[in-house]
N, C-alpha and C. Protein backbone atom coordinates (compact mmCIF):
# COMPACT_ATOMS: atom_id res chain seq x y z
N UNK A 1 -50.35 11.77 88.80
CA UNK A 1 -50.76 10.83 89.83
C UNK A 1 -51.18 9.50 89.21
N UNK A 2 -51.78 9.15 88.23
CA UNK A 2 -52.12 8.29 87.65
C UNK A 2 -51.26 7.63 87.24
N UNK A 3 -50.15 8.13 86.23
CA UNK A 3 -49.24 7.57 85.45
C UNK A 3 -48.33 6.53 87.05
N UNK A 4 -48.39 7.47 87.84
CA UNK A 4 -47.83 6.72 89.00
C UNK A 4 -48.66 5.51 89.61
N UNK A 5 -49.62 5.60 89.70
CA UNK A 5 -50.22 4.40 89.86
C UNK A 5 -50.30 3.01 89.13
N UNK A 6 -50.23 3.64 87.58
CA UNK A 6 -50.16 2.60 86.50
C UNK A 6 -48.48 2.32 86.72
N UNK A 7 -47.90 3.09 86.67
CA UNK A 7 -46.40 2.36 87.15
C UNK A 7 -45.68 1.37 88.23
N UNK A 8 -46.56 1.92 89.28
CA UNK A 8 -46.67 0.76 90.82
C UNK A 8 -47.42 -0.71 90.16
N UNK A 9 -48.74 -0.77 89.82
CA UNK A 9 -49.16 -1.33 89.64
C UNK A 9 -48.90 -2.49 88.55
N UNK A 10 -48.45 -1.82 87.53
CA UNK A 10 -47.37 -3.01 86.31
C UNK A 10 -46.09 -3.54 86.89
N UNK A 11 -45.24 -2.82 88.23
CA UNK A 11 -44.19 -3.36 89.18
C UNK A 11 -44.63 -4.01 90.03
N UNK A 12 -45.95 -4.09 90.39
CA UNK A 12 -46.45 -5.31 91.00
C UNK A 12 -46.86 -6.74 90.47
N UNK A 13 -47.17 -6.76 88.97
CA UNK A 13 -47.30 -7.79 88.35
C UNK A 13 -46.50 -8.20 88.04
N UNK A 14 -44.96 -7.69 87.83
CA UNK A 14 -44.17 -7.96 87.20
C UNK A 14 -43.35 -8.78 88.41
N UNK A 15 -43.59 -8.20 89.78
CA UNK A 15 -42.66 -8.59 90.38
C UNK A 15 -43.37 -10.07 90.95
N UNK A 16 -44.53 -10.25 90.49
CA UNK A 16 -45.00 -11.39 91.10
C UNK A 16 -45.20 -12.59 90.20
N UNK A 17 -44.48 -12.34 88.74
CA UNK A 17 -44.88 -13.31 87.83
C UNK A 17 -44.12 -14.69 88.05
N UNK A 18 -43.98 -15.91 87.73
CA UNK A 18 -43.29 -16.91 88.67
C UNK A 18 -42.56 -17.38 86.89
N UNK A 19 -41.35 -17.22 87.53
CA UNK A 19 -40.54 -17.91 86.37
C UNK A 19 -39.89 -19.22 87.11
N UNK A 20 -39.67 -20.34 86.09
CA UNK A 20 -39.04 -21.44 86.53
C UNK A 20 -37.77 -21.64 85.79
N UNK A 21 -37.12 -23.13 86.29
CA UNK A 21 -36.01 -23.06 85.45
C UNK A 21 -36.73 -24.26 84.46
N UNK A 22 -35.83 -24.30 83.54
CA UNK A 22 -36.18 -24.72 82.21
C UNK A 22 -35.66 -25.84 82.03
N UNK A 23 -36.10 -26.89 81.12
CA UNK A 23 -34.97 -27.87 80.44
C UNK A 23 -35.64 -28.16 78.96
N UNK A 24 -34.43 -28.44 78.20
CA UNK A 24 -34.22 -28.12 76.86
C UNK A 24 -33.37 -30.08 76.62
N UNK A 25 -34.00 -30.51 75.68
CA UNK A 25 -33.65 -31.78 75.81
C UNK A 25 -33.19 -31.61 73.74
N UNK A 26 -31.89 -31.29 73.51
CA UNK A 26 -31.36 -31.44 72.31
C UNK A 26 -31.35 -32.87 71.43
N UNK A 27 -31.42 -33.65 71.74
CA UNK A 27 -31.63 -34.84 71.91
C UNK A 27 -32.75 -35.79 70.84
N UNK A 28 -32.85 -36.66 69.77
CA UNK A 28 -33.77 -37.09 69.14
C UNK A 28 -35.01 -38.06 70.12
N UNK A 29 -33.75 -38.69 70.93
CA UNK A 29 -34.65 -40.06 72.05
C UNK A 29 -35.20 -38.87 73.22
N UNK A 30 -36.43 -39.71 73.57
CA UNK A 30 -36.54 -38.97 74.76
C UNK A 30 -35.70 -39.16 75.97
N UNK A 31 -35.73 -37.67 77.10
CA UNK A 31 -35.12 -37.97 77.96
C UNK A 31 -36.09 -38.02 79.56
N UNK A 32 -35.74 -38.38 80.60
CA UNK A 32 -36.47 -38.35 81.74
C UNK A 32 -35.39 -37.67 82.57
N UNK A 33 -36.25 -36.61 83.49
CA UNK A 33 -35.40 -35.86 84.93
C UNK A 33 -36.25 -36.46 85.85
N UNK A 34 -35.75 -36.89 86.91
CA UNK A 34 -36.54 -36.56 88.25
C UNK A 34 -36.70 -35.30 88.92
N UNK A 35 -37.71 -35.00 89.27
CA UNK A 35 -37.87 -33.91 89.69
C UNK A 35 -38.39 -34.00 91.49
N UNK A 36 -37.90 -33.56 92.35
CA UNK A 36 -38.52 -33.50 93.50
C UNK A 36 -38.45 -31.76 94.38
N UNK A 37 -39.70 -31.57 94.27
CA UNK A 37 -40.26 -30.28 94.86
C UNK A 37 -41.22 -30.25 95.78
N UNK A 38 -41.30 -30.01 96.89
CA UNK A 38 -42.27 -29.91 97.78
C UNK A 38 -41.81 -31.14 98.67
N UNK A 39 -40.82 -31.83 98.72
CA UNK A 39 -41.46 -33.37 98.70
C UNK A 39 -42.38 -34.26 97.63
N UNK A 40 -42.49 -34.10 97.17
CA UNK A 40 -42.98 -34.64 96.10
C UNK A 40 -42.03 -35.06 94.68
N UNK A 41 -41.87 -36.24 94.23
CA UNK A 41 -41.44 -37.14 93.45
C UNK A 41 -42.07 -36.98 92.13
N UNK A 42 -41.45 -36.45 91.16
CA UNK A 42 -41.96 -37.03 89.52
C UNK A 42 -40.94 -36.78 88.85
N UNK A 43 -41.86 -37.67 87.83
CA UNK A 43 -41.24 -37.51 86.51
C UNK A 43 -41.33 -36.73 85.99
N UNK A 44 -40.19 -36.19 85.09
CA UNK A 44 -40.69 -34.93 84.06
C UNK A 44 -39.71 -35.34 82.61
N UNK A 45 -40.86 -35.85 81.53
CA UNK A 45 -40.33 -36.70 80.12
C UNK A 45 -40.38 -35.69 79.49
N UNK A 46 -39.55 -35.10 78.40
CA UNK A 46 -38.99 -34.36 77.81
C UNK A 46 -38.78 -35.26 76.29
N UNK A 47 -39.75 -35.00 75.28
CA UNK A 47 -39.54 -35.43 73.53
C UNK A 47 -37.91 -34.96 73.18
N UNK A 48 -37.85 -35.83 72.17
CA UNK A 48 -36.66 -35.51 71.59
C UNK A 48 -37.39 -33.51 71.13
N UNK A 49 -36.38 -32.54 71.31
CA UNK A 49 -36.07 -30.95 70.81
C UNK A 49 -37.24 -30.91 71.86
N UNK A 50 -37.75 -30.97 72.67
CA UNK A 50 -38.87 -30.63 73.32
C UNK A 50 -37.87 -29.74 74.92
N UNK A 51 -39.25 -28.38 74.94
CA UNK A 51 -38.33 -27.58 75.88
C UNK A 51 -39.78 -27.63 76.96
N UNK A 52 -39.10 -27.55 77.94
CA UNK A 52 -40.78 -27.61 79.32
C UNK A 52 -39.82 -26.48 80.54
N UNK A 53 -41.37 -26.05 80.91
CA UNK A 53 -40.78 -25.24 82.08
C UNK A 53 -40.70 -25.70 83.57
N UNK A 54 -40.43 -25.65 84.24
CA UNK A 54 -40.77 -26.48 85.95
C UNK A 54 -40.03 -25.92 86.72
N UNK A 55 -40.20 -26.48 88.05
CA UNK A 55 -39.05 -25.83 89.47
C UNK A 55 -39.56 -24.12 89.87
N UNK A 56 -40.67 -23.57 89.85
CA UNK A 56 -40.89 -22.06 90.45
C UNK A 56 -40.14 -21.87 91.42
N UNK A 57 -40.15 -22.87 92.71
CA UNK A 57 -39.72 -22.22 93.83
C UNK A 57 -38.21 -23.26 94.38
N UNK A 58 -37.64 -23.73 93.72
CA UNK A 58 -36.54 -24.38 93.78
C UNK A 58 -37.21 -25.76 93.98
N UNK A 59 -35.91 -26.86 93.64
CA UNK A 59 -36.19 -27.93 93.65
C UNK A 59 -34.98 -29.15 93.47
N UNK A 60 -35.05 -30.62 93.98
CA UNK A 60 -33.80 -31.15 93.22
C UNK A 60 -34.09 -31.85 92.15
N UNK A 61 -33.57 -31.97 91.16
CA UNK A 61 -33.51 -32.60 89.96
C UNK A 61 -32.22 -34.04 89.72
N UNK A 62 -32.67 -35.09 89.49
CA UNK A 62 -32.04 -36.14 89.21
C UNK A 62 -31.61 -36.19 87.82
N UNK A 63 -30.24 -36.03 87.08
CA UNK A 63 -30.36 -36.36 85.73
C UNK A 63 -30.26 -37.68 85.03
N UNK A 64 -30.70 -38.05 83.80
CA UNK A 64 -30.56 -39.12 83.12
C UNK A 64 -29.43 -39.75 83.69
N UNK A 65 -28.01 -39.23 84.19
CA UNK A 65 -27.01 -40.09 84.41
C UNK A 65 -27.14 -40.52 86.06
N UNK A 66 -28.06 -39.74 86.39
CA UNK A 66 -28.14 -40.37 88.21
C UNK A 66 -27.56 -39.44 89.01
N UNK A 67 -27.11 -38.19 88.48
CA UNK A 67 -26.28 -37.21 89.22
C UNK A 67 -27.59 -36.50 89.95
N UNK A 68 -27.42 -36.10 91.26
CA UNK A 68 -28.54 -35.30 91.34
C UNK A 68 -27.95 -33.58 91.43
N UNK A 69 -28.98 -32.36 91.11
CA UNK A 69 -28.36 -31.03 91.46
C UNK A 69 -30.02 -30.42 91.99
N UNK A 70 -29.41 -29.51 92.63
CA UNK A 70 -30.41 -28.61 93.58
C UNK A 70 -30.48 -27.15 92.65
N UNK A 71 -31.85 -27.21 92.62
CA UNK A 71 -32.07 -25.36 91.59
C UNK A 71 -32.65 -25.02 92.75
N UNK A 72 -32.83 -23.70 91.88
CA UNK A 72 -33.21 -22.54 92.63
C UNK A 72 -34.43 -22.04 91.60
N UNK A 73 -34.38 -22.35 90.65
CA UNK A 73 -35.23 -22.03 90.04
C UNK A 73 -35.38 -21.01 88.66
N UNK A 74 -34.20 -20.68 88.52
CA UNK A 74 -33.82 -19.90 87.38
C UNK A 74 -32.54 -20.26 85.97
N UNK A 75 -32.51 -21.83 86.80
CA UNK A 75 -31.64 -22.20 85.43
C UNK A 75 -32.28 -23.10 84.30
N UNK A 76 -31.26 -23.01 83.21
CA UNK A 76 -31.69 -23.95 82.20
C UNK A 76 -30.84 -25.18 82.43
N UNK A 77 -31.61 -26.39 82.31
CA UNK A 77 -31.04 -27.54 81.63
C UNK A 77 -30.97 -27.34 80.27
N UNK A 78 -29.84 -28.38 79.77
CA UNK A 78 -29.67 -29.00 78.51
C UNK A 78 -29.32 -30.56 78.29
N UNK A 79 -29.77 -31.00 77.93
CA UNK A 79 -29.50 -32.82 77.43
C UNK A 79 -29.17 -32.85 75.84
N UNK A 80 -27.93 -32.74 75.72
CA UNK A 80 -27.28 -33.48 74.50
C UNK A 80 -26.53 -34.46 74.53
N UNK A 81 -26.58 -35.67 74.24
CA UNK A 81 -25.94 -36.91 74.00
C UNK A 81 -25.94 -37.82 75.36
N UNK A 82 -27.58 -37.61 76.02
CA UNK A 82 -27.94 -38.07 77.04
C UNK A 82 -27.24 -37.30 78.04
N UNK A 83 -26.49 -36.49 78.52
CA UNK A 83 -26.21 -35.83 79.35
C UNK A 83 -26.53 -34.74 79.44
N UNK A 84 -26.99 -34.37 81.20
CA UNK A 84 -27.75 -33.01 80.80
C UNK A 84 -26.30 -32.09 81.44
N UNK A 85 -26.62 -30.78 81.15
CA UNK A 85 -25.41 -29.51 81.71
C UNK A 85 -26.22 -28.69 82.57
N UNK A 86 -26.32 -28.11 83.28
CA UNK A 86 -26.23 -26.65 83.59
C UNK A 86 -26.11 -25.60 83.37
N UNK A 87 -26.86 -24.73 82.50
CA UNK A 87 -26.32 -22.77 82.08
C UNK A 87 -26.62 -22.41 82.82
């Protein structure tokens, strides 16, 4: 009975932990995304090799080139040679 409880109970933390999507800026210069979630407008500056997490519950993202894309919240960016990709 126990072991079952400790089993529910670690599937409850687990299922509630909040992952975002990522961006990974390969890049020496820094780069800038726009980020808009909630309604809400920012910036999100990224160092040259610098990786940050953001977007929990989806969001749209503007890239360095002006393209905009819509997450969901589980992808990675990448910015190499000022352009970012999608994995």
């Amino acid at each position: 009975m126990m072991k079952s409880v400790i089993a529910a109970a670690a599937l409850l933390f687990l299922g509630t932990t909040a992952f975002g999507a990522s961006a990974v800026n390969l890049d020496s210069e820094p780069r800038t995304l726009i980020v808009t979630e909630g309604g809400n407008k920012t910036e999100l500056a990224l160092g040259g090799g610098e990786t940050v997490e953001f977007c929990t519950g989806g969001c749209f993202v503007t890239m360095p080139n002006g393209d905009r894309q819509a997450l969901t919240g589980s992808e990675t960016i990448e910015i190499s040679g000022g352009v970012a990709r999608i994995k």
